[in-house]
PDB file of N, CA and C in Angstrom:
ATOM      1  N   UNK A   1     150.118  78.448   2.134  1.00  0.00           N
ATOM      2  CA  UNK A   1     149.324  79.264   3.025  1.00  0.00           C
ATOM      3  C   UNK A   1     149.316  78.623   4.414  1.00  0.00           C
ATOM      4  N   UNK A   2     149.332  79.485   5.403  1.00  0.00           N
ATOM      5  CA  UNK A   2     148.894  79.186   6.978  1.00  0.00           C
ATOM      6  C   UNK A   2     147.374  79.101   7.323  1.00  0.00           C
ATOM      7  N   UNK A   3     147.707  77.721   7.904  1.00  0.00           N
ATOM      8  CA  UNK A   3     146.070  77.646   8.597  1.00  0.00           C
ATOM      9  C   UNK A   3     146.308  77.273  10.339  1.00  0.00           C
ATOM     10  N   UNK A   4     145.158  77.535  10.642  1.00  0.00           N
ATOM     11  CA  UNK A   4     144.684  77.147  12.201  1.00  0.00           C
ATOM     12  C   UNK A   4     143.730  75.892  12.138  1.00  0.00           C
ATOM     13  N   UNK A   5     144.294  74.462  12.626  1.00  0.00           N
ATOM     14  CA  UNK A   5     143.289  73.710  12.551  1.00  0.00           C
ATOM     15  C   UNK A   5     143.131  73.054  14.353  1.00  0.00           C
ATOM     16  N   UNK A   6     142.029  73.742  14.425  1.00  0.00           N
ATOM     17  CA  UNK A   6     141.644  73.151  16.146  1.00  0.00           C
ATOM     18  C   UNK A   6     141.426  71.209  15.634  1.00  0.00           C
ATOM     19  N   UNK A   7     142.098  70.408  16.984  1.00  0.00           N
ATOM     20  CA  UNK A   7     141.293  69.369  16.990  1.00  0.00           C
ATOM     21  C   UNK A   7     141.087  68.996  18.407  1.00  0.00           C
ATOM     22  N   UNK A   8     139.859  68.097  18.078  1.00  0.00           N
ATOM     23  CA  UNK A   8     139.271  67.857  19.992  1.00  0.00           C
ATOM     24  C   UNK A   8     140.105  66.265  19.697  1.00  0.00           C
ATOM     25  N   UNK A   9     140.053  65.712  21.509  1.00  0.00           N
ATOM     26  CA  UNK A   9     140.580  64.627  21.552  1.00  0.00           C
ATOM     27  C   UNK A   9     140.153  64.424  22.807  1.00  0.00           C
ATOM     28  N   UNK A  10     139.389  62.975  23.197  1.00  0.00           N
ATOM     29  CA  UNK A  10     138.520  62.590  24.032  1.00  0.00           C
ATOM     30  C   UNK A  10     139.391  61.903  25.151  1.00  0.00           C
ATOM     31  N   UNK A  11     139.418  62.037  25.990  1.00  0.00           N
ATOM     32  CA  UNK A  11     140.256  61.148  27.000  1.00  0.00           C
ATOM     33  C   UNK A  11     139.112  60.147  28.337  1.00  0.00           C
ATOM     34  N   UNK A  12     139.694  59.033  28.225  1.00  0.00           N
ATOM     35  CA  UNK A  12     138.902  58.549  29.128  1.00  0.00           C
ATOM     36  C   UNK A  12     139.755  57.550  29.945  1.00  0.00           C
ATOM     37  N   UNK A  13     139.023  57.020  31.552  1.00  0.00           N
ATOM     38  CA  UNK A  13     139.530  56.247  31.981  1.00  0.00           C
ATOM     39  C   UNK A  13     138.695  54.845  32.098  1.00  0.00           C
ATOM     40  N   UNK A  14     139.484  53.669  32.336  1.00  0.00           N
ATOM     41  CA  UNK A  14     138.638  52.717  32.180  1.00  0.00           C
ATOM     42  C   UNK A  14     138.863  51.768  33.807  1.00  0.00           C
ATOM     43  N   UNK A  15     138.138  51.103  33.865  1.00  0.00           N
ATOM     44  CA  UNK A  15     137.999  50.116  35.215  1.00  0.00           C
ATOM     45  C   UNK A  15     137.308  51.184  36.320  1.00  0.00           C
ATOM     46  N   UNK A  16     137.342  50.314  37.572  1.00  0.00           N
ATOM     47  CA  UNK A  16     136.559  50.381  38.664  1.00  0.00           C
ATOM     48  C   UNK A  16     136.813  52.138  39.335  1.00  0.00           C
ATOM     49  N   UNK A  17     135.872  52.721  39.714  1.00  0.00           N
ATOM     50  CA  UNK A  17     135.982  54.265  39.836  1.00  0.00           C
ATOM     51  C   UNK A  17     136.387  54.890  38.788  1.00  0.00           C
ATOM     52  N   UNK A  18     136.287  55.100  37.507  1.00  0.00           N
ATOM     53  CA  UNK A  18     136.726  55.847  36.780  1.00  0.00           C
ATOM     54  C   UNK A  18     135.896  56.955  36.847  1.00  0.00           C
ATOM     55  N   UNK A  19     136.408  57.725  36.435  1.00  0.00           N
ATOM     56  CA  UNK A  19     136.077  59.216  36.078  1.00  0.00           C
ATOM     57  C   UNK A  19     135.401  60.190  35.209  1.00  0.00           C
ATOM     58  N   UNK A  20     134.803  59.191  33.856  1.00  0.00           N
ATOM     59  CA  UNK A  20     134.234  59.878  32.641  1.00  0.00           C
ATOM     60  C   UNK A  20     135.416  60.314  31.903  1.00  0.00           C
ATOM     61  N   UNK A  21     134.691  60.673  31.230  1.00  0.00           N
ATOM     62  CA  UNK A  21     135.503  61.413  30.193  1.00  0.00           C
ATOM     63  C   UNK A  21     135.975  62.485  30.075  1.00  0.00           C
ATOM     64  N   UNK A  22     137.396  62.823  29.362  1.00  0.00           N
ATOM     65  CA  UNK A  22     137.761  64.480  29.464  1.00  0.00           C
ATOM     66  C   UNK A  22     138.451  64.585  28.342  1.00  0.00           C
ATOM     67  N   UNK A  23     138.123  65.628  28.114  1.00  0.00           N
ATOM     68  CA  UNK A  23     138.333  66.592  26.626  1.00  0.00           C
ATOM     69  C   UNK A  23     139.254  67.444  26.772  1.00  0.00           C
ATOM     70  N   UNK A  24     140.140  67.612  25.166  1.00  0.00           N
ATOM     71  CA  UNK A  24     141.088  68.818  24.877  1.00  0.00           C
ATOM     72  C   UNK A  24     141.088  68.712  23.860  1.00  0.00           C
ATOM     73  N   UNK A  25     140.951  70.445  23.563  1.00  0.00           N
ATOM     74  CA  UNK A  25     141.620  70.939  22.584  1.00  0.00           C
ATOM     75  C   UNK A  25     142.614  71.408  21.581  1.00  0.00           C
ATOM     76  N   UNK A  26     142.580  71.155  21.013  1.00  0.00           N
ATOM     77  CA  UNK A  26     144.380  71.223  20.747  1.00  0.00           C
ATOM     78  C   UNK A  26     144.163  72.236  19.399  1.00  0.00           C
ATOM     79  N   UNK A  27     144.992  73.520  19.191  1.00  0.00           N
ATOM     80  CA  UNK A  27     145.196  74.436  17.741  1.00  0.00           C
ATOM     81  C   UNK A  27     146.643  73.758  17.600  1.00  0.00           C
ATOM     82  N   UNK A  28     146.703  73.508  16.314  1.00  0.00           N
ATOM     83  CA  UNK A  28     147.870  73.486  15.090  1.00  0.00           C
ATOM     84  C   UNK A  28     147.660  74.183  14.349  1.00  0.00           C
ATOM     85  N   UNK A  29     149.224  75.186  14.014  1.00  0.00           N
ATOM     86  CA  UNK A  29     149.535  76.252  12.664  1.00  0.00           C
ATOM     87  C   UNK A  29     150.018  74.674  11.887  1.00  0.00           C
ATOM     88  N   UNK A  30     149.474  75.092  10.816  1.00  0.00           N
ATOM     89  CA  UNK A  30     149.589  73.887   9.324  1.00  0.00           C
ATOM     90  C   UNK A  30     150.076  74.860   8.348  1.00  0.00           C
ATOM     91  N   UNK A  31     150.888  74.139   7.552  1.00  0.00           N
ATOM     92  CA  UNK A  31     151.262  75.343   6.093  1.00  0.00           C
ATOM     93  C   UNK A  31     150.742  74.023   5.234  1.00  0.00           C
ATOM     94  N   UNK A  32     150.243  74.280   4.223  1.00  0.00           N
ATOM     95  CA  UNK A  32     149.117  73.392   3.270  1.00  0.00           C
ATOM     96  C   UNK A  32     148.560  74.347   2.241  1.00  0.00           C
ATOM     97  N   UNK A  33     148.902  73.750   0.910  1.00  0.00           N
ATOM     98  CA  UNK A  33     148.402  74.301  -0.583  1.00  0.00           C
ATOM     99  C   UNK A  33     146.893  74.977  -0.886  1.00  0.00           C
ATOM    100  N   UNK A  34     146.041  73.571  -0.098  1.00  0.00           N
ATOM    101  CA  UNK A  34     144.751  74.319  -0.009  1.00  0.00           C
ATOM    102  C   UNK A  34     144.098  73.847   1.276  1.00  0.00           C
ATOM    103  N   UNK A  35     142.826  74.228   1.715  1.00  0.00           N
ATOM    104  CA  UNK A  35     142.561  73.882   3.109  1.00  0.00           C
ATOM    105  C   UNK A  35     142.432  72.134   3.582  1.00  0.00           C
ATOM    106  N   UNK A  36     141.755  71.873   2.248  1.00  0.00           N
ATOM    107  CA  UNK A  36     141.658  70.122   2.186  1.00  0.00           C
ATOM    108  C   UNK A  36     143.071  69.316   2.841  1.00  0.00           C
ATOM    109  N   UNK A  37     144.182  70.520   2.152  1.00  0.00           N
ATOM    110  CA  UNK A  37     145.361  69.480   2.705  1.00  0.00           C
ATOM    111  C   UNK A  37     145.950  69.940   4.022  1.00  0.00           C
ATOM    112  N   UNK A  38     145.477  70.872   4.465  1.00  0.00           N
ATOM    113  CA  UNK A  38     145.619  71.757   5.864  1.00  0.00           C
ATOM    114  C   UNK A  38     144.361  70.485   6.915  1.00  0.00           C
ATOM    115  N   UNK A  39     142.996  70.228   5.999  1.00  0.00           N
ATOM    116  CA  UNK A  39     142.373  69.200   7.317  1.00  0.00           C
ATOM    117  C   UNK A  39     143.179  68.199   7.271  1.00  0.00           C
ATOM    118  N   UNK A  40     143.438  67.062   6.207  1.00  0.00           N
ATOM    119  CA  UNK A  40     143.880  66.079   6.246  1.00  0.00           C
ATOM    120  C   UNK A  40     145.337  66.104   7.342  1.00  0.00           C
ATOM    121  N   UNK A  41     146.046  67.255   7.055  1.00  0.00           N
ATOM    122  CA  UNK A  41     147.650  67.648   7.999  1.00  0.00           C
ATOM    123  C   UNK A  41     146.738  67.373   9.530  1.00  0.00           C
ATOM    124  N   UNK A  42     145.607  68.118   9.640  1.00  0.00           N
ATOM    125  CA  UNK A  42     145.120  68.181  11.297  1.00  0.00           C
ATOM    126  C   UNK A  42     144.813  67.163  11.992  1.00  0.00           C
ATOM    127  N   UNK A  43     144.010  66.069  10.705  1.00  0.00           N
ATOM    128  CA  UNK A  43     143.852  64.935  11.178  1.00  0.00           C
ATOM    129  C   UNK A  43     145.321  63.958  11.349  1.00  0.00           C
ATOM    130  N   UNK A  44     146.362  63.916  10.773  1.00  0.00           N
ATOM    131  CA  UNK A  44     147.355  63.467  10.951  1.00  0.00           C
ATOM    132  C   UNK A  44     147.781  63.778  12.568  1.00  0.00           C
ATOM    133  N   UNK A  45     147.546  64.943  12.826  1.00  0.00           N
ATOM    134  CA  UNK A  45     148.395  65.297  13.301  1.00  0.00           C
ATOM    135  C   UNK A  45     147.667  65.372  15.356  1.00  0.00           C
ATOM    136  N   UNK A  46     146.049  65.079  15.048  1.00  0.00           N
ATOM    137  CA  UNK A  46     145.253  64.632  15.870  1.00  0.00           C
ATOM    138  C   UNK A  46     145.767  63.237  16.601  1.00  0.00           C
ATOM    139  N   UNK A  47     145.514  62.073  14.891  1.00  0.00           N
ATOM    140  CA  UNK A  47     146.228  60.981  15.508  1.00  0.00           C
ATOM    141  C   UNK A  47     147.119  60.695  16.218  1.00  0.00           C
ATOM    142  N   UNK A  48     148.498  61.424  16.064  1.00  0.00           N
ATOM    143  CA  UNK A  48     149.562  61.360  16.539  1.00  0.00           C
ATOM    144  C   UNK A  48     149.595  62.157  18.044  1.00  0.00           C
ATOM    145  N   UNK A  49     148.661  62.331  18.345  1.00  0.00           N
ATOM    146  CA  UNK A  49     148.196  62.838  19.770  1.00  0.00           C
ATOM    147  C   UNK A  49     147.923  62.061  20.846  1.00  0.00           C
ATOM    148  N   UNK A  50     147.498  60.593  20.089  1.00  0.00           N
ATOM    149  CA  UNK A  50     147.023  59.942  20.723  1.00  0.00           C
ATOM    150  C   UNK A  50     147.729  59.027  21.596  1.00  0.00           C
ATOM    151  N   UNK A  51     147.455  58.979  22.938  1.00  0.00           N
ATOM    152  CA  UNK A  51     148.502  58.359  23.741  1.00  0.00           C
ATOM    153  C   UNK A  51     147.946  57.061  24.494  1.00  0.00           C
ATOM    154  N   UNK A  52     148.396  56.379  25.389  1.00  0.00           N
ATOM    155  CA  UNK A  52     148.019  55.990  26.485  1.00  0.00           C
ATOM    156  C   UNK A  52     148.745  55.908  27.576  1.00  0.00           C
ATOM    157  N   UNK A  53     148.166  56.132  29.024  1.00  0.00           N
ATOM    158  CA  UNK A  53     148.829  56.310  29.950  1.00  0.00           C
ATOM    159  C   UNK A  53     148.523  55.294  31.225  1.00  0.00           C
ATOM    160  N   UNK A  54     149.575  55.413  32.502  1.00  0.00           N
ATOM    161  CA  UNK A  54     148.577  54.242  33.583  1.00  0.00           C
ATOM    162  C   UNK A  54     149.025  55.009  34.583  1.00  0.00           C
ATOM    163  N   UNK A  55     148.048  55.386  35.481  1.00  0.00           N
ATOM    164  CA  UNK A  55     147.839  55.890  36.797  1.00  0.00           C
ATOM    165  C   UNK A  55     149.324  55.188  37.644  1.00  0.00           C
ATOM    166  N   UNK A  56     149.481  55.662  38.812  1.00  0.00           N
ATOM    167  CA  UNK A  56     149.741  54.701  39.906  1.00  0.00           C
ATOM    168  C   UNK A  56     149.427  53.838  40.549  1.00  0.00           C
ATOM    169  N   UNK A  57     147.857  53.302  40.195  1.00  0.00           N
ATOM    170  CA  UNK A  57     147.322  52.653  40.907  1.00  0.00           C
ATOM    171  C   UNK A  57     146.920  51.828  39.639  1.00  0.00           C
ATOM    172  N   UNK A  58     147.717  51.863  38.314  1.00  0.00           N
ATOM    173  CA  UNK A  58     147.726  51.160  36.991  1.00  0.00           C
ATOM    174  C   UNK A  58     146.462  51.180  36.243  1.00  0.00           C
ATOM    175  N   UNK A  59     145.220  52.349  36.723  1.00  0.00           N
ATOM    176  CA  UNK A  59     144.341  52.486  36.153  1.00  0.00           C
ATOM    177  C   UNK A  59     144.744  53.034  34.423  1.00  0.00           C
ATOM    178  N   UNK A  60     143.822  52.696  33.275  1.00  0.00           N
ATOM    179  CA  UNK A  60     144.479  52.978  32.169  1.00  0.00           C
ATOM    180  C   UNK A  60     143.574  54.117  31.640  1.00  0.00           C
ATOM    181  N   UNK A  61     144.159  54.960  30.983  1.00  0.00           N
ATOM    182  CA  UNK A  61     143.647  56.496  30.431  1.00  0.00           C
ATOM    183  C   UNK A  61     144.072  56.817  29.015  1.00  0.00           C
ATOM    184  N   UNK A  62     143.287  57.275  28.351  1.00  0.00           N
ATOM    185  CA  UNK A  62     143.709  56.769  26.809  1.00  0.00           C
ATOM    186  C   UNK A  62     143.056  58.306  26.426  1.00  0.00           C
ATOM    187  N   UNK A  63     143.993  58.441  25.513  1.00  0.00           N
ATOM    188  CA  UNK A  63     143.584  59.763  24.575  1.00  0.00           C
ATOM    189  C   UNK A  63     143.126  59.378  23.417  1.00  0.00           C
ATOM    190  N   UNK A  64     142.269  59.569  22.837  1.00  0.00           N
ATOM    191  CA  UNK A  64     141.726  59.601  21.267  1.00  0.00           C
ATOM    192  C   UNK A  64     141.337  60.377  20.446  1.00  0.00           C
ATOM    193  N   UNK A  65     141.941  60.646  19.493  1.00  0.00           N
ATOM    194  CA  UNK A  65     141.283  61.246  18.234  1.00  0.00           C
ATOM    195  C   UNK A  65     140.227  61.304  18.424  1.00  0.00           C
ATOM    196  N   UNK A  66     139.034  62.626  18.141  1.00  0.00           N
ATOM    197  CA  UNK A  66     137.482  62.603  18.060  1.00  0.00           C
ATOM    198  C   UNK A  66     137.380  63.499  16.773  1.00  0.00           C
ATOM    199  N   UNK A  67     137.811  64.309  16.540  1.00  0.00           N
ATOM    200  CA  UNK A  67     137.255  64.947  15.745  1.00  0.00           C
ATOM    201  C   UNK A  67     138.378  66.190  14.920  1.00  0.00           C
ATOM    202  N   UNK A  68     137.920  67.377  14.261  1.00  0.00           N
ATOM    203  CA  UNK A  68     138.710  68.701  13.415  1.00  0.00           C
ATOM    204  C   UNK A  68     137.347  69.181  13.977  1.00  0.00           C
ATOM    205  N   UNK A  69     137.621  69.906  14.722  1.00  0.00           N
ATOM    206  CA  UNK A  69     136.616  71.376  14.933  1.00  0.00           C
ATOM    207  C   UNK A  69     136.429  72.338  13.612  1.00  0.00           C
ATOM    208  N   UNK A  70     137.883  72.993  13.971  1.00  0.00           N
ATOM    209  CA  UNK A  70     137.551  73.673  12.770  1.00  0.00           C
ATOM    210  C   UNK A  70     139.086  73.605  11.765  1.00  0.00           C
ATOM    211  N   UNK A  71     139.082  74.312  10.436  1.00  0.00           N
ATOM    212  CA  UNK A  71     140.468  74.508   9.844  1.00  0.00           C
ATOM    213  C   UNK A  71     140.220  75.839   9.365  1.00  0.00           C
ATOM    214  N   UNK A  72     141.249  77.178   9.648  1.00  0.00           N
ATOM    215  CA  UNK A  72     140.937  78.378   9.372  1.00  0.00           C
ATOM    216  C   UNK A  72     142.248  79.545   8.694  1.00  0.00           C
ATOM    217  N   UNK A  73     142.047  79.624   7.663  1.00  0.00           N
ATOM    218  CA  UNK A  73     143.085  80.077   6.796  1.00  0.00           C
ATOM    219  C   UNK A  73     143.585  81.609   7.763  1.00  0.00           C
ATOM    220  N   UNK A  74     145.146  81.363   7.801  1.00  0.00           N
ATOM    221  CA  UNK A  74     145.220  82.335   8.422  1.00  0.00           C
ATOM    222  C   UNK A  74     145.498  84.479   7.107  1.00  0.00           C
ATOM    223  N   UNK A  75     145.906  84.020   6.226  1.00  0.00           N
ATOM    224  CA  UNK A  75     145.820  85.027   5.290  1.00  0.00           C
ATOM    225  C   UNK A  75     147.019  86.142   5.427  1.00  0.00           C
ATOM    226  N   UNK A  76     147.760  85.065   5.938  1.00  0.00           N
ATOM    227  CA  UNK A  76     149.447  85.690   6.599  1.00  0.00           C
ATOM    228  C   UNK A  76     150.627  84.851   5.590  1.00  0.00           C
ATOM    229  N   UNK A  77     150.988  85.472   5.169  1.00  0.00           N
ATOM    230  CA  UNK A  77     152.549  84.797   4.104  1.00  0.00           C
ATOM    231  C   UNK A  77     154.146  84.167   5.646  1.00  0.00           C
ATOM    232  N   UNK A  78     153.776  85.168   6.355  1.00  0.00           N
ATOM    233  CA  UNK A  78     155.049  85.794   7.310  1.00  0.00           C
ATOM    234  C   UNK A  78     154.048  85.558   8.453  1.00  0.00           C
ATOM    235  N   UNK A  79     154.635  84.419   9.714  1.00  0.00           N
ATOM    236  CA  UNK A  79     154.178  84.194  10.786  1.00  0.00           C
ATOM    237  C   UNK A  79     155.086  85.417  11.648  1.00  0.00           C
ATOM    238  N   UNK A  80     154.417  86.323  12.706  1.00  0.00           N
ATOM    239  CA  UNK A  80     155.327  86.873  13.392  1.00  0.00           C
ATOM    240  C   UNK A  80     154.963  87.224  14.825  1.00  0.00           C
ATOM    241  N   UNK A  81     155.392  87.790  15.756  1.00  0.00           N
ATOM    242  CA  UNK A  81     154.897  88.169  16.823  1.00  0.00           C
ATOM    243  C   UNK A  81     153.577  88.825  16.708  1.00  0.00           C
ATOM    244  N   UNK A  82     152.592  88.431  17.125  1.00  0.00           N
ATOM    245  CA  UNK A  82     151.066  88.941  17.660  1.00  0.00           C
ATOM    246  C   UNK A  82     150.480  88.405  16.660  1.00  0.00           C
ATOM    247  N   UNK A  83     150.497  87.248  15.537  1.00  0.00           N
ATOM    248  CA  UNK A  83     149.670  87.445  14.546  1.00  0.00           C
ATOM    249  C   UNK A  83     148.679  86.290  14.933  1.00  0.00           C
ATOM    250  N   UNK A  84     147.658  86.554  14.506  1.00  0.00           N
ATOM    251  CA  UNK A  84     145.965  85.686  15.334  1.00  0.00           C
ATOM    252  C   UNK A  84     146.438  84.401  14.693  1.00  0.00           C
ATOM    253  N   UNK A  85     146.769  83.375  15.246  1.00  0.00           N
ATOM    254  CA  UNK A  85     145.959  82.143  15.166  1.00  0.00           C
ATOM    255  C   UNK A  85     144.325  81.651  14.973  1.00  0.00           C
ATOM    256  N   UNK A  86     143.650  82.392  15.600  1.00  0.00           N
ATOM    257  CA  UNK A  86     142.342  81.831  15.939  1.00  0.00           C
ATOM    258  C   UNK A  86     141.246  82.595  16.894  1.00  0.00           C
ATOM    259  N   UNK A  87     140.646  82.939  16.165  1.00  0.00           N
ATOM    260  CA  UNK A  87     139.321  84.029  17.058  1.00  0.00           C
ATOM    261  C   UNK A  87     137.992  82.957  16.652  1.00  0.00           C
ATOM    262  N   UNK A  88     136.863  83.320  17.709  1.00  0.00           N
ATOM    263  CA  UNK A  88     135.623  82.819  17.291  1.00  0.00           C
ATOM    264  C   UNK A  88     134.783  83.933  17.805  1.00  0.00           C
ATOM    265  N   UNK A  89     133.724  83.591  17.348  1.00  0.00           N
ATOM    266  CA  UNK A  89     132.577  84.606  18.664  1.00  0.00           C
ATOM    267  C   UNK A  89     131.776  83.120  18.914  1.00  0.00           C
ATOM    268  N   UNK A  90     131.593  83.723  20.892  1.00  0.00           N
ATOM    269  CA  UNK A  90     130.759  82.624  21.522  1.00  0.00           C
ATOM    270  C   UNK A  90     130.113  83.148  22.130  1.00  0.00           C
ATOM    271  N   UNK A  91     129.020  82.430  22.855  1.00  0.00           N
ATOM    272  CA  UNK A  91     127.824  82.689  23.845  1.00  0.00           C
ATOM    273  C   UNK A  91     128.213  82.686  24.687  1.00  0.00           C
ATOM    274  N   UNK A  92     126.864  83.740  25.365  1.00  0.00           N
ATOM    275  CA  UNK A  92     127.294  83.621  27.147  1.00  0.00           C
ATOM    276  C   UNK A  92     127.991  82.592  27.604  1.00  0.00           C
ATOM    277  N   UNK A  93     126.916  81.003  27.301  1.00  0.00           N
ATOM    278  CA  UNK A  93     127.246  79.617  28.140  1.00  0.00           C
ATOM    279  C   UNK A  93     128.459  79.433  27.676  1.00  0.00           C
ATOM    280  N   UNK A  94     129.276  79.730  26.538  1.00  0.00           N
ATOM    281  CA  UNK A  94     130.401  78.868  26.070  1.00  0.00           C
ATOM    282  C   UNK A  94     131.451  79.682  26.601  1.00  0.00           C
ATOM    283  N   UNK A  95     131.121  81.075  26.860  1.00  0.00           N
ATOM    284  CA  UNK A  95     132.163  81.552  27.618  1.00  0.00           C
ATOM    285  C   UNK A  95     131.944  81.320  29.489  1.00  0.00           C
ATOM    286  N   UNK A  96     130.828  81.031  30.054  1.00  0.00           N
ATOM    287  CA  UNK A  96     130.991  80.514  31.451  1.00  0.00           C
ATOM    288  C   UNK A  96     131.724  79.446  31.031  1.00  0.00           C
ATOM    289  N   UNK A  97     131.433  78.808  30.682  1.00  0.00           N
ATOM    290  CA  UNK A  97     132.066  77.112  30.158  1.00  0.00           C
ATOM    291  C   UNK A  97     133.734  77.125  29.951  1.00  0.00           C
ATOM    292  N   UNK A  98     133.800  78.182  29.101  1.00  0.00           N
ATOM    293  CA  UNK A  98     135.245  78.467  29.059  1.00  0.00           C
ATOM    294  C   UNK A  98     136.012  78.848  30.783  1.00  0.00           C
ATOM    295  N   UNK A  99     135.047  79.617  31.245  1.00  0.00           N
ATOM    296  CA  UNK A  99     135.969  80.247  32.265  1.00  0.00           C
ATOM    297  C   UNK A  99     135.957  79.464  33.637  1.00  0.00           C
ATOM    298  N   UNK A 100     135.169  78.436  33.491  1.00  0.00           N
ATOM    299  CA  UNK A 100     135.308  77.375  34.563  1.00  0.00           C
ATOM    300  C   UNK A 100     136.292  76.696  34.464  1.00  0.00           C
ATOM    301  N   UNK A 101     136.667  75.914  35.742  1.00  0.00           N
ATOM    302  CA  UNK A 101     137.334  74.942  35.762  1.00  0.00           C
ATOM    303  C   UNK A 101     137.308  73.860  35.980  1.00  0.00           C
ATOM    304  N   UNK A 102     138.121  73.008  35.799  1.00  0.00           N
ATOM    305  CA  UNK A 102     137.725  71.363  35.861  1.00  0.00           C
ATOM    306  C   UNK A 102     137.571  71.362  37.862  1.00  0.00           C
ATOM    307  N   UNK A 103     136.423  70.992  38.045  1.00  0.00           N
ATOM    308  CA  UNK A 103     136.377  70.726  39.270  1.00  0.00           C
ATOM    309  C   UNK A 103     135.191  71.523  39.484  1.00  0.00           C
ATOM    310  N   UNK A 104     134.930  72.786  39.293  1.00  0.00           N
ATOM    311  CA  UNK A 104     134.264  73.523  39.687  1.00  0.00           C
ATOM    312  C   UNK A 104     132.760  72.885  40.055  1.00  0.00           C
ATOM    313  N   UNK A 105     132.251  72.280  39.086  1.00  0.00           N
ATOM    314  CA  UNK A 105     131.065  71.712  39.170  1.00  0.00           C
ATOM    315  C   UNK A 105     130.752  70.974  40.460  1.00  0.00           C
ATOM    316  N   UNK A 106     131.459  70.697  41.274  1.00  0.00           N
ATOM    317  CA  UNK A 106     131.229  69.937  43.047  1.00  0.00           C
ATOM    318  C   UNK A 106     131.510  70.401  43.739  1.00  0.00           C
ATOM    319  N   UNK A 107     132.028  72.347  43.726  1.00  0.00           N
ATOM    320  CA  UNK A 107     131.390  73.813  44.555  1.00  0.00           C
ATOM    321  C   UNK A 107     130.771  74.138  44.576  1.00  0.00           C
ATOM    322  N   UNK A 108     129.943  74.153  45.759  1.00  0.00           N
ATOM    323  CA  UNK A 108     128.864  74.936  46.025  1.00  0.00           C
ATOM    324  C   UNK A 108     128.910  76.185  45.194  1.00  0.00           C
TER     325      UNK A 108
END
């Protein structure tokens, strides 16, 4: 069976001026027997996300594994053009939230 497994992954920078922290999401299609082995595939596959990087100015920025949001059976044999990966229903705030952008928050 096909699943949808969202995972988050925390990014941060470290030393003098850094920036906080920043987040992504990431969906993986998983094919897995039952969902247990569809999370365990997500978490694999979270880890292997994980990077590190260095600015130009050799500041260091690191991606990490945080979490499986969700894992969601897709109920499809045959992947094909248009077929859903992944729907939710959200709130007002999570859809402003969605439709912002990184930055926005230090516009007037």
């Amino acid at each position: 069976m096909w699943y949808s497994a969202s995972v988050l992954l925390r990014g941060e920078t470290t030393g003098q001026g850094s920036s906080g922290t920043l987040w992504t999401e990431t969906v993986f299609l998983v094919r897995a027997e039952t969902e247990k082995d569809a999370h365990d595939k997500a978490r694999k596959l979270g880890v292997q996300q994980e990077t590190v990087h260095r600015s130009v100015t050799g500041r260091r920025f690191d991606w990490k594994f945080d979490t499986i949001l969700s894992v969601f059976p897709l109920f499809e044999d045959t992947i094909t053009d248009g077929t859903t990966l992944f729907s939710r229903h959200l709130s007002d705030t999570e859809v402003q939230s969605l439709k912002s952008t990184l930055g926005d928050e230090n516009k007037p």
